[in-house]
N, C-alpha and C. Protein backbone atom coordinates (compact mmCIF):
# COMPACT_ATOMS: atom_id res chain seq x y z
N UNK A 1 -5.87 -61.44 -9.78
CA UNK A 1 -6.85 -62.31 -9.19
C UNK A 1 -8.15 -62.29 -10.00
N UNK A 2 -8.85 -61.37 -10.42
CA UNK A 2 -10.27 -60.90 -11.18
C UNK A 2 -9.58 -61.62 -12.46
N UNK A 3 -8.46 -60.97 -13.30
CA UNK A 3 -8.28 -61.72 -14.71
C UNK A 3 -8.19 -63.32 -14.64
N UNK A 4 -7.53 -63.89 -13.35
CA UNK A 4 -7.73 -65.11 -12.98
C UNK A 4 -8.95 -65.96 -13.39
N UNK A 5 -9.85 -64.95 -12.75
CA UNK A 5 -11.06 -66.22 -11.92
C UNK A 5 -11.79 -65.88 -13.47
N UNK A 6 -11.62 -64.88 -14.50
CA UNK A 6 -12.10 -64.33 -15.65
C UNK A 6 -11.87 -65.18 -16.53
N UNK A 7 -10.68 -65.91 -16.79
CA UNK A 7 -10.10 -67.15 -17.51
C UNK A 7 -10.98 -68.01 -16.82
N UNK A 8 -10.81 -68.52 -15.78
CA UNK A 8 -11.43 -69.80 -14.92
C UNK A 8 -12.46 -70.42 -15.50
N UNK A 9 -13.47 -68.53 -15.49
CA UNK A 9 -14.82 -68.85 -15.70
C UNK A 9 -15.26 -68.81 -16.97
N UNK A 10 -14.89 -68.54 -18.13
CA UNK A 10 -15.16 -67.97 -19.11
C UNK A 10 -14.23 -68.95 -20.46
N UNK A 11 -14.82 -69.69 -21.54
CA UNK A 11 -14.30 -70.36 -22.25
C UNK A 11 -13.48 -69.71 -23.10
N UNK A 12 -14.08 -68.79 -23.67
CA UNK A 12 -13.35 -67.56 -24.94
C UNK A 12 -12.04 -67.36 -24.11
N UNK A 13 -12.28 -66.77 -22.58
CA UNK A 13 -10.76 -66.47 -22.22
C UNK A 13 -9.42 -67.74 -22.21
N UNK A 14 -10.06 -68.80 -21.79
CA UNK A 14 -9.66 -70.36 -21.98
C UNK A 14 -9.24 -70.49 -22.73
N UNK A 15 -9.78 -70.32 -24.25
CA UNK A 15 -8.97 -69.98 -25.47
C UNK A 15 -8.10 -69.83 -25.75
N UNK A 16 -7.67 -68.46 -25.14
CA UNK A 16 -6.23 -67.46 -25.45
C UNK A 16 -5.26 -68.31 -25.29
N UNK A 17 -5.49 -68.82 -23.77
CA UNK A 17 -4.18 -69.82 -23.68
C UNK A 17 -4.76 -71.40 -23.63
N UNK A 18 -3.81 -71.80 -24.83
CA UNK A 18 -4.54 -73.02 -25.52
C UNK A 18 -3.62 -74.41 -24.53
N UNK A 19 -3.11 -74.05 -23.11
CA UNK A 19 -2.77 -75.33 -22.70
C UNK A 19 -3.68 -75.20 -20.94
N UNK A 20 -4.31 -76.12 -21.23
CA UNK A 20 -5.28 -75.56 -19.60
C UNK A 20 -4.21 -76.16 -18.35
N UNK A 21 -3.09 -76.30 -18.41
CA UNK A 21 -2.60 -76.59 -17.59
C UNK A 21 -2.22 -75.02 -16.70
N UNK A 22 -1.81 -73.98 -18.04
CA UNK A 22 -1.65 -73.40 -17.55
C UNK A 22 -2.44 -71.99 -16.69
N UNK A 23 -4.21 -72.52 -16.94
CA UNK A 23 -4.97 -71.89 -16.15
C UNK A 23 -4.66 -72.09 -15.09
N UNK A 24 -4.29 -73.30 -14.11
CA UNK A 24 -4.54 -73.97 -12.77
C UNK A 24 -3.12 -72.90 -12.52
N UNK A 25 -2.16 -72.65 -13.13
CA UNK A 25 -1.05 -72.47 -12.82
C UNK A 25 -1.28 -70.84 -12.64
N UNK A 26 -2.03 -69.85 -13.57
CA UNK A 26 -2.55 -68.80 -13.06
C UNK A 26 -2.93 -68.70 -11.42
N UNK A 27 -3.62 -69.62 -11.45
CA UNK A 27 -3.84 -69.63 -10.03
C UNK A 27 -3.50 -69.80 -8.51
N UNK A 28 -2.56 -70.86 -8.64
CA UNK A 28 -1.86 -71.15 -7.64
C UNK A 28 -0.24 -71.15 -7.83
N UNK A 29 0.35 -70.77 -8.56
CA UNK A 29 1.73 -69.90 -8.59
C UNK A 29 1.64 -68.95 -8.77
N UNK A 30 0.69 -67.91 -9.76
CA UNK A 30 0.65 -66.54 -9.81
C UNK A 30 -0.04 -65.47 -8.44
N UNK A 31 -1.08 -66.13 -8.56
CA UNK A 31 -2.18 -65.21 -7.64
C UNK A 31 -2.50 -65.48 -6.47
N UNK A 32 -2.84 -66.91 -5.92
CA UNK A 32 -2.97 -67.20 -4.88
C UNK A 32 -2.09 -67.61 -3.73
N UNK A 33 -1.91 -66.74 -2.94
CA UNK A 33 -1.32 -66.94 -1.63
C UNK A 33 -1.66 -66.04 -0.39
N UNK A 34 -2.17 -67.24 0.10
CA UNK A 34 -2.98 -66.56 1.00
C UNK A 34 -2.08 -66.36 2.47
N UNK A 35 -1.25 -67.16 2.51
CA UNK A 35 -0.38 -66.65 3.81
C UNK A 35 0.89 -65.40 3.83
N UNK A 36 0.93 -64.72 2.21
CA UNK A 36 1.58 -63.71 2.30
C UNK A 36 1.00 -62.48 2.66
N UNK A 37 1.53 -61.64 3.49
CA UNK A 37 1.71 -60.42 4.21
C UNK A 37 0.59 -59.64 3.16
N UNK A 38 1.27 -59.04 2.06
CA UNK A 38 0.96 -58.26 1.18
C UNK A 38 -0.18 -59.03 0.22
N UNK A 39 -0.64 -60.25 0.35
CA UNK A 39 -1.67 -60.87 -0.28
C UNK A 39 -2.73 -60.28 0.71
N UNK A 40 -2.59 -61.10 2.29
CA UNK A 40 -3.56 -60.78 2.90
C UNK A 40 -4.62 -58.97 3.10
N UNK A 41 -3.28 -58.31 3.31
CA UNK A 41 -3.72 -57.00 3.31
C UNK A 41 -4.44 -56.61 2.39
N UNK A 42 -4.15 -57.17 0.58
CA UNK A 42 -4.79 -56.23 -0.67
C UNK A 42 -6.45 -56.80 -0.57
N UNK A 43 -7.17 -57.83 0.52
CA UNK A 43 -8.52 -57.83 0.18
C UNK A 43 -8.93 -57.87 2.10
N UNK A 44 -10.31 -57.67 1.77
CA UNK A 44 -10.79 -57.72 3.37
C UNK A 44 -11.28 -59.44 4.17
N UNK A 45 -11.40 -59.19 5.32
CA UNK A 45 -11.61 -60.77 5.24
C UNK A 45 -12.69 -61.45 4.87
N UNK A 46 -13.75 -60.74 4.88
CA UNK A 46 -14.74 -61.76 3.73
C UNK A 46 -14.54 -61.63 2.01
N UNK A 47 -13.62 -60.79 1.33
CA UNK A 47 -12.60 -61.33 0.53
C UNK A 47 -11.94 -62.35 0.60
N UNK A 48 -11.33 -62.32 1.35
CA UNK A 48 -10.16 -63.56 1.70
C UNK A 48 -11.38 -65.02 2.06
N UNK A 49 -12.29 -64.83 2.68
CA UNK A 49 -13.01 -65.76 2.85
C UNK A 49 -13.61 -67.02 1.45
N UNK A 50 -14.31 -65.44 0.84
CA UNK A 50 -14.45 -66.01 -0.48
C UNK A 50 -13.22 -66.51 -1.37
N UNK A 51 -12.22 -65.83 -1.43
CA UNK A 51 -11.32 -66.64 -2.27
C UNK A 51 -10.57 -67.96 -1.76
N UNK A 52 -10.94 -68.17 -0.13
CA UNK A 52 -10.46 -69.72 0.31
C UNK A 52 -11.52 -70.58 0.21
N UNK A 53 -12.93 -70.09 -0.17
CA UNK A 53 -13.96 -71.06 -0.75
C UNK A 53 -13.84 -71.71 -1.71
N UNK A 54 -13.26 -70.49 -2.81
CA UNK A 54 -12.68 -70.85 -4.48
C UNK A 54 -11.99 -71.88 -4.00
N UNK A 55 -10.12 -71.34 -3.40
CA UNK A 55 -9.39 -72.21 -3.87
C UNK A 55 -9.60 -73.76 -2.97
N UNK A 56 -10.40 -73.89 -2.20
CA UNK A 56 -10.57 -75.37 -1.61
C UNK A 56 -12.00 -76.32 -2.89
N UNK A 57 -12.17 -75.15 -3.27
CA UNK A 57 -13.29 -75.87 -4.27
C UNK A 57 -12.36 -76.05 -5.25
N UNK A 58 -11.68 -75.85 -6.02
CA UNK A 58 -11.01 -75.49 -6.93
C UNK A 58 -9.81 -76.64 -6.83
N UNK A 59 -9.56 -76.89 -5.84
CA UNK A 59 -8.30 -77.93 -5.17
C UNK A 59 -9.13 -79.85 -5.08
N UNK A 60 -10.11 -79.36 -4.37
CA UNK A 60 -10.83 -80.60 -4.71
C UNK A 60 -11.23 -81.31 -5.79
N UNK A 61 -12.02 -80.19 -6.57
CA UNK A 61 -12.21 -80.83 -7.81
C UNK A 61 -10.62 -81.03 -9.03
N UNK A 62 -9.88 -80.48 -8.85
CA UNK A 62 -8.75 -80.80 -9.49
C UNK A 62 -8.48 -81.79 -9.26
N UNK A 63 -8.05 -82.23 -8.11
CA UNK A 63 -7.95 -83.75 -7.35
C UNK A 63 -8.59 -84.61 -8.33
N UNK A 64 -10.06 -84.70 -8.44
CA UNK A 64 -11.16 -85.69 -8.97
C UNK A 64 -10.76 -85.52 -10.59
N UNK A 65 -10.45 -84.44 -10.89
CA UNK A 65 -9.63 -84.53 -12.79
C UNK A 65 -8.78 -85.40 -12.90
N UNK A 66 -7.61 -85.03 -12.03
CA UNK A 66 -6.24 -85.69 -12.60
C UNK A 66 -5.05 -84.38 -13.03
N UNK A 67 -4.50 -85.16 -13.64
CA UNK A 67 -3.77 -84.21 -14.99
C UNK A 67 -4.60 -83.75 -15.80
N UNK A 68 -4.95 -81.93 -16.16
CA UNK A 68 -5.65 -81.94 -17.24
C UNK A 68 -5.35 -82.13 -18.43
N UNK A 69 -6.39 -82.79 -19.34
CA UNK A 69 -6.12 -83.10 -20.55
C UNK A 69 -5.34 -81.63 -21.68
N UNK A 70 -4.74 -82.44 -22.53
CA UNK A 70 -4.36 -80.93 -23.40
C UNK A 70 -4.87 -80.57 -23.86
N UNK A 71 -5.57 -80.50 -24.47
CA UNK A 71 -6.61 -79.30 -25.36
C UNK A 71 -7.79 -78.74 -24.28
N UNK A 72 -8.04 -78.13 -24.54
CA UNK A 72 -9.51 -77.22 -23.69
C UNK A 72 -10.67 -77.76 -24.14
N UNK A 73 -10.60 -78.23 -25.17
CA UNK A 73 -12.03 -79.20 -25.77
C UNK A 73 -12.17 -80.31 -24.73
N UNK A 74 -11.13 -81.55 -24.59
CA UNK A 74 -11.32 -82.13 -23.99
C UNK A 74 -11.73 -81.64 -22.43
N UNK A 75 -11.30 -80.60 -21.66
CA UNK A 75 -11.43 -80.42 -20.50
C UNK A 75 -12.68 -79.80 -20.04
N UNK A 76 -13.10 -79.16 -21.39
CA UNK A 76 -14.79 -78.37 -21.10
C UNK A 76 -15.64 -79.07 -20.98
N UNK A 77 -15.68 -80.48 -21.37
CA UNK A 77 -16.63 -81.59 -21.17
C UNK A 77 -16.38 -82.06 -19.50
N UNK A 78 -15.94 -81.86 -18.49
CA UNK A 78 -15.23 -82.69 -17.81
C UNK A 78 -16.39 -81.94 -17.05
N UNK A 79 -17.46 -82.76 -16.13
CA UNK A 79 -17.95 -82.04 -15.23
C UNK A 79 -17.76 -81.23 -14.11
N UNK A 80 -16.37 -81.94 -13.83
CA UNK A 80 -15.50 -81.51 -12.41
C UNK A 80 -15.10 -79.74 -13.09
N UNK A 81 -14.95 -79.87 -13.89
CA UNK A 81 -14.08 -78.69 -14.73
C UNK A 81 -15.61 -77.65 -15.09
N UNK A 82 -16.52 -77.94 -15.09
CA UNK A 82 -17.51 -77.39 -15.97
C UNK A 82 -18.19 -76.40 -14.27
N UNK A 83 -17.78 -77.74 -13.00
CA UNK A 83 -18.50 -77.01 -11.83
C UNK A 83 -17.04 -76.02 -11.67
N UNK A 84 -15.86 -76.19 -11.75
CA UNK A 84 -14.81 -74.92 -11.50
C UNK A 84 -15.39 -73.56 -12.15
N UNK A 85 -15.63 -73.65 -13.27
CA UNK A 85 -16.25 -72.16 -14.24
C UNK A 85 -17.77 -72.04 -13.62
N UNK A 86 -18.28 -72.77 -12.94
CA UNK A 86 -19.19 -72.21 -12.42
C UNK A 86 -18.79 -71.49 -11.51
N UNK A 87 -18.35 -71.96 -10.69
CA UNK A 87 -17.68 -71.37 -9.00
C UNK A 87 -16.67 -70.36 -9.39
N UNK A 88 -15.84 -70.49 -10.64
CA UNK A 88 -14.90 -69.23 -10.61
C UNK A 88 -16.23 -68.19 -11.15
N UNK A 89 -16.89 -68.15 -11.50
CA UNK A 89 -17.92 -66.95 -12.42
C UNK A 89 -18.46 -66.53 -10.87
N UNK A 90 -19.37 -67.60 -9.71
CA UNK A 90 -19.86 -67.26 -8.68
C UNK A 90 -18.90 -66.09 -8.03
N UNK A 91 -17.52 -67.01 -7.69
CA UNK A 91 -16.57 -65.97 -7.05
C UNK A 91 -16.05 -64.23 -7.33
N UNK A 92 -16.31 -64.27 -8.56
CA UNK A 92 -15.88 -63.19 -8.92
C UNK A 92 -17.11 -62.60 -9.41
N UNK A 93 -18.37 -62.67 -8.78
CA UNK A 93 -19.41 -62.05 -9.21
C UNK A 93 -19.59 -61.84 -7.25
N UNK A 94 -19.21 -62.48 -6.58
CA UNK A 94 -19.31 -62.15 -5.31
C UNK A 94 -18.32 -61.25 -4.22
N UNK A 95 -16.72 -61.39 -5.33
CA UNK A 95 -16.06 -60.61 -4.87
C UNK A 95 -16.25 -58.85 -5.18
N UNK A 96 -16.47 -59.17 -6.81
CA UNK A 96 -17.69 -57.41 -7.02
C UNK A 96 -18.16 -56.83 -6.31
N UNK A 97 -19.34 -57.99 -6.03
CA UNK A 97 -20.47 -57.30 -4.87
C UNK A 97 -19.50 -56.77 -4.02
N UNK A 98 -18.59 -57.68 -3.40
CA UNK A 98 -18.21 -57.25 -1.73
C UNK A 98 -17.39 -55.77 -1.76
N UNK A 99 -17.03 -55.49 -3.06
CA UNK A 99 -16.35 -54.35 -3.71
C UNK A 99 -17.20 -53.28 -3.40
N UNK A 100 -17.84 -53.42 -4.20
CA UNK A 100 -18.75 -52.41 -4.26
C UNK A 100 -19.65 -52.38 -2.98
N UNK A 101 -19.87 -52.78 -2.44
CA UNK A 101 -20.66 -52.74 -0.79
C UNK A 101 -19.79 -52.25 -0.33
N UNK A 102 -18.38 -52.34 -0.38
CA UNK A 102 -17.41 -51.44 0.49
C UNK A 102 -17.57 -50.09 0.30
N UNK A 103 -17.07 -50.06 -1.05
CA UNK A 103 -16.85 -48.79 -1.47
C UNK A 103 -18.38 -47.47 -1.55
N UNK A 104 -19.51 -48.36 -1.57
CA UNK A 104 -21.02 -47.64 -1.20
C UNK A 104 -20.81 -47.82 0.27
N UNK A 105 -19.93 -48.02 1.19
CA UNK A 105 -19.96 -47.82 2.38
C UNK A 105 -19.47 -46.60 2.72
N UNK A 106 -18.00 -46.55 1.91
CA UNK A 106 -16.85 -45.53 2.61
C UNK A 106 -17.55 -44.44 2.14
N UNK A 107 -18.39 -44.43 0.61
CA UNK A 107 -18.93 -43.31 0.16
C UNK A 107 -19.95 -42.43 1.01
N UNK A 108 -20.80 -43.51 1.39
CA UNK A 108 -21.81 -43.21 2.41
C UNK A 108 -21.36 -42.61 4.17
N UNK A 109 -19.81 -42.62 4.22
CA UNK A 109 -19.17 -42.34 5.63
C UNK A 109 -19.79 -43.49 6.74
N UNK A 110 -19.78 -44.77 6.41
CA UNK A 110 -20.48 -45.64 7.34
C UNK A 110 -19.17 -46.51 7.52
């Protein structure tokens, strides 16, 4: 999920894999499923909250793309695409936090 939203957000990682089709596909065949058992359990629910913010943001603006284009050049220009790497960078700078607020919780015995 983190190496996910790490590609999402981040062009250099975009790179590596030179067909952006198969970013979207990181996402919603690999990582995201939110009605499985063992998905739900591995985050808390304002985890889970935040990552159904992503993927409805993430779903919409795909919608407004289309098919993405093949190369990553063409798709980094795409504004719809430019607000996804924003929102994947937000998400996974918010799922951190919520990390670490946990874990300065359990540390703290609260």
């Amino acid at each position: 999920m983190f190496d996910t939203l790490t590609i999402l957000s981040c062009r250099e990682e975009q790179s590596k894999y030179p067909v952006p089709v198969e970013w979207t596909c990181f996402w919603f065949d690999d990582d995201y499923h939110p009605n499985d058992e063992t998905f739900q359990m591995a985050f808390s629910a304002n985890e889970l909250e935040i990552l159904s913010e992503f993927n409805d943001f993430f779903n919409a603006a795909l919608k407004k793309i289309g098919h993405p284009p093949a190369k990553p050049s063409e798709l980094w220009v795409i504004p719809e695409w430019q607000q996804i790497m924003q929102k994947a960078d937000l998400t996974l700078r918010r799922l951190i936090e919520t990390k670490e607020s946990q874990q300065k919780r359990g540390a703290d015995g609260v």
